[in-house]
C-alpha atoms as a PDB file:
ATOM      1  CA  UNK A   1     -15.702 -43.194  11.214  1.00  0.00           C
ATOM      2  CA  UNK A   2     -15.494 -39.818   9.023  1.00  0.00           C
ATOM      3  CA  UNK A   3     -15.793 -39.705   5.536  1.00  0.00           C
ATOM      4  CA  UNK A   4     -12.925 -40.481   3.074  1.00  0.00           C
ATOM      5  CA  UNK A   5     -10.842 -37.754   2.400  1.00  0.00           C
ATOM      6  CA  UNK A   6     -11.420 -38.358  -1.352  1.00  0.00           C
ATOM      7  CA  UNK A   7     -15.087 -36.990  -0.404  1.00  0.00           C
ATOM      8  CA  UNK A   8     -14.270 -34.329   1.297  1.00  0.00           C
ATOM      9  CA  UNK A   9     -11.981 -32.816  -1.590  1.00  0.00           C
ATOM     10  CA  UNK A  10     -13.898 -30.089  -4.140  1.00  0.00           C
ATOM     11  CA  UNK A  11     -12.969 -29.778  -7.951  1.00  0.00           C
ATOM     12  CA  UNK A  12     -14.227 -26.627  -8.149  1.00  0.00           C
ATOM     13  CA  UNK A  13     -11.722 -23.888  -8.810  1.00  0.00           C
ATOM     14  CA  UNK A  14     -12.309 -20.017  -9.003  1.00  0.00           C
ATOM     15  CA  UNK A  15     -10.587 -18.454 -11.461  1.00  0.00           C
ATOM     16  CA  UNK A  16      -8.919 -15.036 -10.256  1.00  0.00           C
ATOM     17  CA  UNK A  17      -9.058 -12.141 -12.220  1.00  0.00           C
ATOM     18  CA  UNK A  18      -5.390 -11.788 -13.918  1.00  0.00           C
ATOM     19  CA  UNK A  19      -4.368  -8.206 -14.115  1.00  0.00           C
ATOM     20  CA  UNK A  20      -1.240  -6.899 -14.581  1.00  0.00           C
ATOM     21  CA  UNK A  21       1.439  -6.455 -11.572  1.00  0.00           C
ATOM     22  CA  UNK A  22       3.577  -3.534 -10.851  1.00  0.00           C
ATOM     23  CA  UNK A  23       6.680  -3.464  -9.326  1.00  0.00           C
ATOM     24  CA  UNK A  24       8.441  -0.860  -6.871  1.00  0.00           C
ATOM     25  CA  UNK A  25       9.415   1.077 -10.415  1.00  0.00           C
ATOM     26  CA  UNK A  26       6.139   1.851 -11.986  1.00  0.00           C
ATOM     27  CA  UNK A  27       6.731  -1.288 -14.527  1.00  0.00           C
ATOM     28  CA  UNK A  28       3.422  -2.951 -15.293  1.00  0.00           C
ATOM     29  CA  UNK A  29       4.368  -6.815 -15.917  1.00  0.00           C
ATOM     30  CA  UNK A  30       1.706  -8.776 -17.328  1.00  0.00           C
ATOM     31  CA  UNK A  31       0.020 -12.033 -15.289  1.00  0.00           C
ATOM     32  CA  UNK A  32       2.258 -14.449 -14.127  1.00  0.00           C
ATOM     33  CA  UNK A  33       2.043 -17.443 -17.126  1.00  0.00           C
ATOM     34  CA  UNK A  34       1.071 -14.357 -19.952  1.00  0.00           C
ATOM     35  CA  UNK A  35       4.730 -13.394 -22.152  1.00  0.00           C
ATOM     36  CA  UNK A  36       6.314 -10.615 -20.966  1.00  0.00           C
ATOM     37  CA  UNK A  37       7.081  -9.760 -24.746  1.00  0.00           C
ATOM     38  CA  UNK A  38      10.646  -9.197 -26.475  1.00  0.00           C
ATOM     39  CA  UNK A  39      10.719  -5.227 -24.911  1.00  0.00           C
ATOM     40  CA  UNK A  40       9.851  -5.846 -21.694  1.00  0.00           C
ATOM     41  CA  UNK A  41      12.360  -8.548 -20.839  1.00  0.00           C
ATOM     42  CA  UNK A  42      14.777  -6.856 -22.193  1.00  0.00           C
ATOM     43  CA  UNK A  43      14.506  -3.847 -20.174  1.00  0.00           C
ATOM     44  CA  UNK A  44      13.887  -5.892 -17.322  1.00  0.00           C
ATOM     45  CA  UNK A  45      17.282  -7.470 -18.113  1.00  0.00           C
ATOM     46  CA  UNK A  46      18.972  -4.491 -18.274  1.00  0.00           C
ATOM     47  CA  UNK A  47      17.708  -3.179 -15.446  1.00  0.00           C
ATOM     48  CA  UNK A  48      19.093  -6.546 -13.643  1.00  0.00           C
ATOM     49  CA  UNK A  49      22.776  -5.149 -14.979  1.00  0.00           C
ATOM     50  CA  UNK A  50      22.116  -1.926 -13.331  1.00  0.00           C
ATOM     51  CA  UNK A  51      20.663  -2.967  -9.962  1.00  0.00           C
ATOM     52  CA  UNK A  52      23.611  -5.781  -9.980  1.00  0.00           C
ATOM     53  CA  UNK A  53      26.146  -3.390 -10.065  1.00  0.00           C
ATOM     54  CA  UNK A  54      24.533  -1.019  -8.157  1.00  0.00           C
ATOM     55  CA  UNK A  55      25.426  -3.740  -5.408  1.00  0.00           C
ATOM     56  CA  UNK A  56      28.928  -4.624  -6.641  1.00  0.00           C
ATOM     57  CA  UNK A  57      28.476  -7.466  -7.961  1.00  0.00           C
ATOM     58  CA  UNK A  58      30.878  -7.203 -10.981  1.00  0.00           C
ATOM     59  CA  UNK A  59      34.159  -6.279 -11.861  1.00  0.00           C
ATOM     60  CA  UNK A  60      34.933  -3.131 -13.502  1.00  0.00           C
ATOM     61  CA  UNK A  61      35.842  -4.420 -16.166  1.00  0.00           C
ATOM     62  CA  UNK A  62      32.653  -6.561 -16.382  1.00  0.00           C
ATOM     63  CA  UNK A  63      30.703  -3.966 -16.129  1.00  0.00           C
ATOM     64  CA  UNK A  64      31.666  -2.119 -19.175  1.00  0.00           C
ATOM     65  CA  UNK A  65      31.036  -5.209 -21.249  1.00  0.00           C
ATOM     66  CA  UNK A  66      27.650  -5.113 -19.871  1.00  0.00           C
ATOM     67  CA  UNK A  67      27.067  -1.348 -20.539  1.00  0.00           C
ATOM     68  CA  UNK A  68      28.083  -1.529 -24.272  1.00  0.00           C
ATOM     69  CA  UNK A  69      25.501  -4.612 -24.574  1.00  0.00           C
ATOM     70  CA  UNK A  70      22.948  -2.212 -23.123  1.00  0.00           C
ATOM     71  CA  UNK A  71      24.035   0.860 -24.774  1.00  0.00           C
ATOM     72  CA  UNK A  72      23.129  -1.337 -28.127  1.00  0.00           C
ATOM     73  CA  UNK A  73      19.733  -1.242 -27.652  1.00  0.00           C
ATOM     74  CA  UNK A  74      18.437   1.661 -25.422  1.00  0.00           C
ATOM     75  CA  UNK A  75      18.354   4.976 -27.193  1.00  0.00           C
ATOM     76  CA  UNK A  76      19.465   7.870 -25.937  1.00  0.00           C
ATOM     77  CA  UNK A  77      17.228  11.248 -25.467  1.00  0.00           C
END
């Protein structure tokens, strides 16, 4: 017969070098399991809001609600 699975099994894990990720925007987004930090998610959010409507997925009205939330904390050039 073969051995036990049990034996076959190694405990041994390689760690993987955690750098950060970037996405299709030029956003660098820490690790998976590091914070992403108060400014970050944030502007992630709001860059939900924009690609959301982008695809019409809100009311007009809903919409403006969600641009004067926005407009409250991005600053404008």
């Amino acid at each position: 017969m073969s051995e036990p699975v049990e034996q076959n099994i190694k405990e041994e894990i390689t760690p993987v070098e955690s750098k950060p990720v970037e996405t299709k925007r030029g956003i660098e987004l820490p690790p998976p399991g590091k914070p992403l930090g108060q400014q970050l998610a944030l502007e992630l959010l709001c860059r939900a809001v924009h690609l959301a409507q982008s695809r019409g997925a809100y009311k007009l009205e809903e919409a403006s609600v969600f641009l004067r939330a926005i407009n409250e904390f991005t600053v404008k050039n």
